[in-house]
Every structure is written in structure tokens, then in C-alpha cells.
C-alpha atoms as a PDB file:
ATOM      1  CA  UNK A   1      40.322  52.623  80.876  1.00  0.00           C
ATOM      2  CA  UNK A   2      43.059  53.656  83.354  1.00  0.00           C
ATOM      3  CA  UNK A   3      45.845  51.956  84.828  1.00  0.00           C
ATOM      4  CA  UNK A   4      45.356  51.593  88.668  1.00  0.00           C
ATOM      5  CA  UNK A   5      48.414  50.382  91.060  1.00  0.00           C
ATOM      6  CA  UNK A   6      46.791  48.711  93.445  1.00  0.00           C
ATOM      7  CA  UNK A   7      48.835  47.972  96.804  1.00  0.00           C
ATOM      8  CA  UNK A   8      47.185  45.165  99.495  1.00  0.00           C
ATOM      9  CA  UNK A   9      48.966  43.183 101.880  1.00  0.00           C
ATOM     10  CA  UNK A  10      46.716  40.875 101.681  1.00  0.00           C
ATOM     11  CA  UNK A  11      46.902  38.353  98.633  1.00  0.00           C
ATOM     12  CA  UNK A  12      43.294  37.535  99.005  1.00  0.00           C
ATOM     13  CA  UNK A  13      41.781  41.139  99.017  1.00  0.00           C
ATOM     14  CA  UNK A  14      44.032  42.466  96.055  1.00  0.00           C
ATOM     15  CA  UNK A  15      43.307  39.117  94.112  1.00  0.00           C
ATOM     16  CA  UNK A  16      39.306  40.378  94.358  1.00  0.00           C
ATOM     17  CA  UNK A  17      39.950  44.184  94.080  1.00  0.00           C
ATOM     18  CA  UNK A  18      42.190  43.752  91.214  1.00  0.00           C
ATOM     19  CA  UNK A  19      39.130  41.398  89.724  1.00  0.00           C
ATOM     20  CA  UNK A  20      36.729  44.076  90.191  1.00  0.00           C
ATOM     21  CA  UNK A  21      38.940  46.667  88.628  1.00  0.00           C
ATOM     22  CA  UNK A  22      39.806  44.651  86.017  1.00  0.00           C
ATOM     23  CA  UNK A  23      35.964  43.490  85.266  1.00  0.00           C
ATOM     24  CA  UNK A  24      35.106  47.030  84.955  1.00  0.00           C
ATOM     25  CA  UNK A  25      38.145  47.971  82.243  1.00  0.00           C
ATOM     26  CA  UNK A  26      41.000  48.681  83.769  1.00  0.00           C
ATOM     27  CA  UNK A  27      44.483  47.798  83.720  1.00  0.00           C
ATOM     28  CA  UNK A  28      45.958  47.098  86.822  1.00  0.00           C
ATOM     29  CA  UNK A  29      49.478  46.618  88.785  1.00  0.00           C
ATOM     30  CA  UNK A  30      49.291  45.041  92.387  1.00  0.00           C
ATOM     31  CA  UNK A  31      51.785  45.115  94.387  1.00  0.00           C
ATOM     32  CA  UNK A  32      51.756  43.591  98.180  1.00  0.00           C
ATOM     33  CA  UNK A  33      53.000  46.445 100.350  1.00  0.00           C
ATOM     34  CA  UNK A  34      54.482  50.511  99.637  1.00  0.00           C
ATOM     35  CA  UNK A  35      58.019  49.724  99.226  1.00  0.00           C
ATOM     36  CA  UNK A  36      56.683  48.211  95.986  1.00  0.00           C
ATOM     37  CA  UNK A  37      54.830  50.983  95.312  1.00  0.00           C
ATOM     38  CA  UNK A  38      57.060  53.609  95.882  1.00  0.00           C
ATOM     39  CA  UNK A  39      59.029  51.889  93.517  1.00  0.00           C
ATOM     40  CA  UNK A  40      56.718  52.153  90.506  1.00  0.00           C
ATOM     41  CA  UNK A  41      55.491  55.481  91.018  1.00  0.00           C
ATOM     42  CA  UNK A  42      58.155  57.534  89.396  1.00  0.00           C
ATOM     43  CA  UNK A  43      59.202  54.793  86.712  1.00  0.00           C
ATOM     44  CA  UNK A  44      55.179  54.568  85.281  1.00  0.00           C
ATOM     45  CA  UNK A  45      52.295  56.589  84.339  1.00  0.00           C
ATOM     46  CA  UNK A  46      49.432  55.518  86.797  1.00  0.00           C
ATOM     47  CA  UNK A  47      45.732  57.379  86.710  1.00  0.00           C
ATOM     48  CA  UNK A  48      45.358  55.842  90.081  1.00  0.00           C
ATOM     49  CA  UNK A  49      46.738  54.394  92.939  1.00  0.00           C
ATOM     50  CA  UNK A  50      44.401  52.077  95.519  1.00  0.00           C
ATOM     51  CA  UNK A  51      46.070  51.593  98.476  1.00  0.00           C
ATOM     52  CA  UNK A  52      45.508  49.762 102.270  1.00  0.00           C
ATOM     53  CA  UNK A  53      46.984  51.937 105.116  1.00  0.00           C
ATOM     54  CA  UNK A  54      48.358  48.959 107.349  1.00  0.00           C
ATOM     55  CA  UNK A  55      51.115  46.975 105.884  1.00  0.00           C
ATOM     56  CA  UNK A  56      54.265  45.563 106.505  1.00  0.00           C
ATOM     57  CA  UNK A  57      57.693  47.522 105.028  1.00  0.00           C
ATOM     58  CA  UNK A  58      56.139  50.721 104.039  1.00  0.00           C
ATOM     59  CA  UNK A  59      52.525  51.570 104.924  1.00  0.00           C
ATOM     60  CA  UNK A  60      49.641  53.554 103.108  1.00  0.00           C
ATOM     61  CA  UNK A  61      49.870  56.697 104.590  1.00  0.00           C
ATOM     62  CA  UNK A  62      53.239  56.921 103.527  1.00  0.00           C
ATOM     63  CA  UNK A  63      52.634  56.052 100.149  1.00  0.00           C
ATOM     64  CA  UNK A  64      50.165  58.816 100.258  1.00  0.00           C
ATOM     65  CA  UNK A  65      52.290  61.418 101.420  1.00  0.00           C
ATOM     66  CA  UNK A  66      55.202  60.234  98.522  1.00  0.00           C
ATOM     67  CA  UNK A  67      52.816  60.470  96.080  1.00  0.00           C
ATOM     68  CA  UNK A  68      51.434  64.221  97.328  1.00  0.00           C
ATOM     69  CA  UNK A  69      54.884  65.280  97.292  1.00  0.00           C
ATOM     70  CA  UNK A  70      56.114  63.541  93.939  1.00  0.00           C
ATOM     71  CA  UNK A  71      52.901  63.859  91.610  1.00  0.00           C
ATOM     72  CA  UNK A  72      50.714  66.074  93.204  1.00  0.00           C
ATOM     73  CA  UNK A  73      47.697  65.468  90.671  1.00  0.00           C
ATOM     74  CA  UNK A  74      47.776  61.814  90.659  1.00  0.00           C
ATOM     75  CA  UNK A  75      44.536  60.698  92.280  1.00  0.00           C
ATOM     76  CA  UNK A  76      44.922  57.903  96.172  1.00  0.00           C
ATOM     77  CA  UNK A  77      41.753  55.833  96.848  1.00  0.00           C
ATOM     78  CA  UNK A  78      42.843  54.982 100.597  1.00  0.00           C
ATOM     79  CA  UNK A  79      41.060  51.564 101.838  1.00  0.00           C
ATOM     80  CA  UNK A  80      41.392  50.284 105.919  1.00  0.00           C
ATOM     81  CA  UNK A  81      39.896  47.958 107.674  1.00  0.00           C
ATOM     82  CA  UNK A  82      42.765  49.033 110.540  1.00  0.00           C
ATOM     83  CA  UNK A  83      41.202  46.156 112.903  1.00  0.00           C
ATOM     84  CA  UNK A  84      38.567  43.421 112.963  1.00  0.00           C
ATOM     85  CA  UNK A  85      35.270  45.233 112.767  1.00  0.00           C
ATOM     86  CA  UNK A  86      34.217  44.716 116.579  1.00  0.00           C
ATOM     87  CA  UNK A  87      37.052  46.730 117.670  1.00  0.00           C
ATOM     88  CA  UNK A  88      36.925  49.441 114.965  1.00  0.00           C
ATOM     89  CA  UNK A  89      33.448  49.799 116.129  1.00  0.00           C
ATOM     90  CA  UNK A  90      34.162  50.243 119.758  1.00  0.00           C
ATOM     91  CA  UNK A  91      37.151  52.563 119.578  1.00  0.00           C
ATOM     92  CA  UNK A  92      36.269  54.546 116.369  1.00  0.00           C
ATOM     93  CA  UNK A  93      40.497  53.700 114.997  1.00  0.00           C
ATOM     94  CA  UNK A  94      39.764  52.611 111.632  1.00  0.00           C
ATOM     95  CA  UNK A  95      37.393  56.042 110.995  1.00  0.00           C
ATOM     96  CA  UNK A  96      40.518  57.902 112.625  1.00  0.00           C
ATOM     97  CA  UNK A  97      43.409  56.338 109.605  1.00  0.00           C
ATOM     98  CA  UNK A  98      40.691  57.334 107.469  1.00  0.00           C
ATOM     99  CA  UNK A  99      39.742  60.542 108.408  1.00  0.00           C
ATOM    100  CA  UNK A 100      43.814  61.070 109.001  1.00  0.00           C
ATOM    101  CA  UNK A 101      44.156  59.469 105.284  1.00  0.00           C
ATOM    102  CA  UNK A 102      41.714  62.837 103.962  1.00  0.00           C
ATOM    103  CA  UNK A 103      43.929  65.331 105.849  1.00  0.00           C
ATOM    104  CA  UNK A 104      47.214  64.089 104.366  1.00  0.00           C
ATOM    105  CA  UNK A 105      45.644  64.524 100.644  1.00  0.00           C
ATOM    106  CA  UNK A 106      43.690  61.044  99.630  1.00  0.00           C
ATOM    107  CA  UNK A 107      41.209  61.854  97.039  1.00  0.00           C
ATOM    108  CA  UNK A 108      38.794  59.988  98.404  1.00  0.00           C
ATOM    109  CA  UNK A 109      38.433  57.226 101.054  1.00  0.00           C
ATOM    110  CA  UNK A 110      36.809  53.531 101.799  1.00  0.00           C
ATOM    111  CA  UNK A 111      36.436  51.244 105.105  1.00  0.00           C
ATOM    112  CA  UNK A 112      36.415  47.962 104.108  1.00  0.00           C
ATOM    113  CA  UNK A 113      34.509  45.508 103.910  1.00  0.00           C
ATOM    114  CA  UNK A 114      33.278  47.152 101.213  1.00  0.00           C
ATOM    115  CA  UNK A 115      31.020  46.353  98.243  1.00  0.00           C
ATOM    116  CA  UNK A 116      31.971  46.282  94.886  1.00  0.00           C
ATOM    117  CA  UNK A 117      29.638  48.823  93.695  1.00  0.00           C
ATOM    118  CA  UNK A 118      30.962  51.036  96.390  1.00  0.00           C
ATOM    119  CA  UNK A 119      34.597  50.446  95.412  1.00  0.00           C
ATOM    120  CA  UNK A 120      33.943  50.977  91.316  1.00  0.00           C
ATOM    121  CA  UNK A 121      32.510  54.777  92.717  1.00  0.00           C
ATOM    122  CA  UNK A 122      34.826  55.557  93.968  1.00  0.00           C
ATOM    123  CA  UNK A 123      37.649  54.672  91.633  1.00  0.00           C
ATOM    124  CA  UNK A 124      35.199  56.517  88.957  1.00  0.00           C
ATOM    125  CA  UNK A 125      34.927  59.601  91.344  1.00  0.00           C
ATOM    126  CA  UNK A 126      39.170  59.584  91.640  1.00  0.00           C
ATOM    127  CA  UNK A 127      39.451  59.057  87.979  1.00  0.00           C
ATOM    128  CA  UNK A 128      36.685  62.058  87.559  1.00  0.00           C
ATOM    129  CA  UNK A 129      38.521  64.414  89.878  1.00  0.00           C
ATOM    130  CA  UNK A 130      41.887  63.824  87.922  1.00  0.00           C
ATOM    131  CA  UNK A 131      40.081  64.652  84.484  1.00  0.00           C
ATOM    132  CA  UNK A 132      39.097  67.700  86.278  1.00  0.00           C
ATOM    133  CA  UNK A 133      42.555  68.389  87.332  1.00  0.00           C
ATOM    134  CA  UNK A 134      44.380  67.856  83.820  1.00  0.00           C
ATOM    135  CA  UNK A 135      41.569  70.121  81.898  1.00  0.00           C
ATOM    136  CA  UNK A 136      42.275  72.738  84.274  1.00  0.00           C
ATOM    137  CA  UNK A 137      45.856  72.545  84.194  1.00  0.00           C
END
């Protein structure tokens, strides 16, 4: 089990993501945007932190890059849908916060919509990598 902080502007989303997480074992914060986030980073010991890239207040990629800097082994599943799917399709932007999300450090990365199996994966491959990390430190 790890404890994930999972931060989603949308209600609906991180009501389902944090029912996935949960279903599979672990424990869970949500919080609805990185301000919130930011917050809880340095005051708890997370495994994990899930987070969207576009929110209101304090986005994703900012997150990411606090979390780099403050706790450089702690493990950032980035998720973005950046726009509705027929426009991320035409002009490639959602691929491009994603692909900017892996240069600025996230462990790993995931466009939604996404399936469930694909989401559990990748938390497992995050939580894998920061096994790695603490054995080798």
C-alpha cells in the first residue's frame, strides 16, 4: 500500500481515480488544484503524487517542478487531457504538456481518457521506480 496525493480539478475525475486507487490498496489524499498540493508536500510522507497539468491557482507542471526541487526521489504520475480530444488530435497540444511534463522530471506520464488498467500501471511502475530509488540510496 502507498499513500498517493492525488490533485484533479475536476471533482468528477478525482472522485473515480481516487476509487481506482483506493480499490487497488491504497491510501489516498485528493486535493482539487496545486496550491493544495504544494501545501501537503513538505508537511506528509507521500510515495506518490498523481497530478492533472491544467488547473486553476497553481497548475501541474508546477507542482512537478516543486516537488523535483523539494523531494527529488518522490515519484509524479502526470495526467492531461489539455483539451477536448478533437482538438488535441488536430494540433498535437495535449502530447506537447506531456512530453513537456517528461522533460521537467515526471516519472511517468498518461493522456486521459484513460483506462483503469492503464492508470493502476502506471502508479505500480512509479511506485516500482521509487523502490528502486530508496534501495539504491
Amino acid at each position: 500500500m502507498a499513500l498517493i496525493l492525488l490533485i484533479e480539478d475536476d471533482s468528477l475525475v478525482r472522485a473515480a481515480i481516487r476509487r481506482v486507487l483506493e480499490g487497488a490498496g491504497h491510501a489516498v489524499i485528493d486535493v482539487a488544484h496545486g496550491g493544495e498540493a504544494l501545501a501537503r508536500i513538505d508537511r506528509t510522507e507521500i510515495d506518490l503524487i498523481v497530478t492533472d497539468l491544467l488547473m486553476p491557482e497553481v497548475e501541474g507542471i508546477e507542482v512537478l517542478t516543486a516537488a523535483r526541487r523539494r523531494h527529488p526521489g518522490l515519484p509524479v504520475l502526470v495526467i492531461s487531457g489539455g483539451f477536448p480530444p478533437e482538438r488535441a488530435a488536430a494540433s498535437g497540444i495535449s502530447a506537447d504538456y506531456l512530453r513537456m511534463a517528461r522533460q521537467l522530471g515526471a516519472t511517468r506520464t498518461l493522456a486521459k481518457p484513460f483506462e483503469r488498467a492503464d492508470l493502476l500501471a502506471a502508479v505500480e511502475a512509479c511506485l516500482a521506480e521509487r523502490g528502486r530509488d530508496r534501495s539504491a540510496g
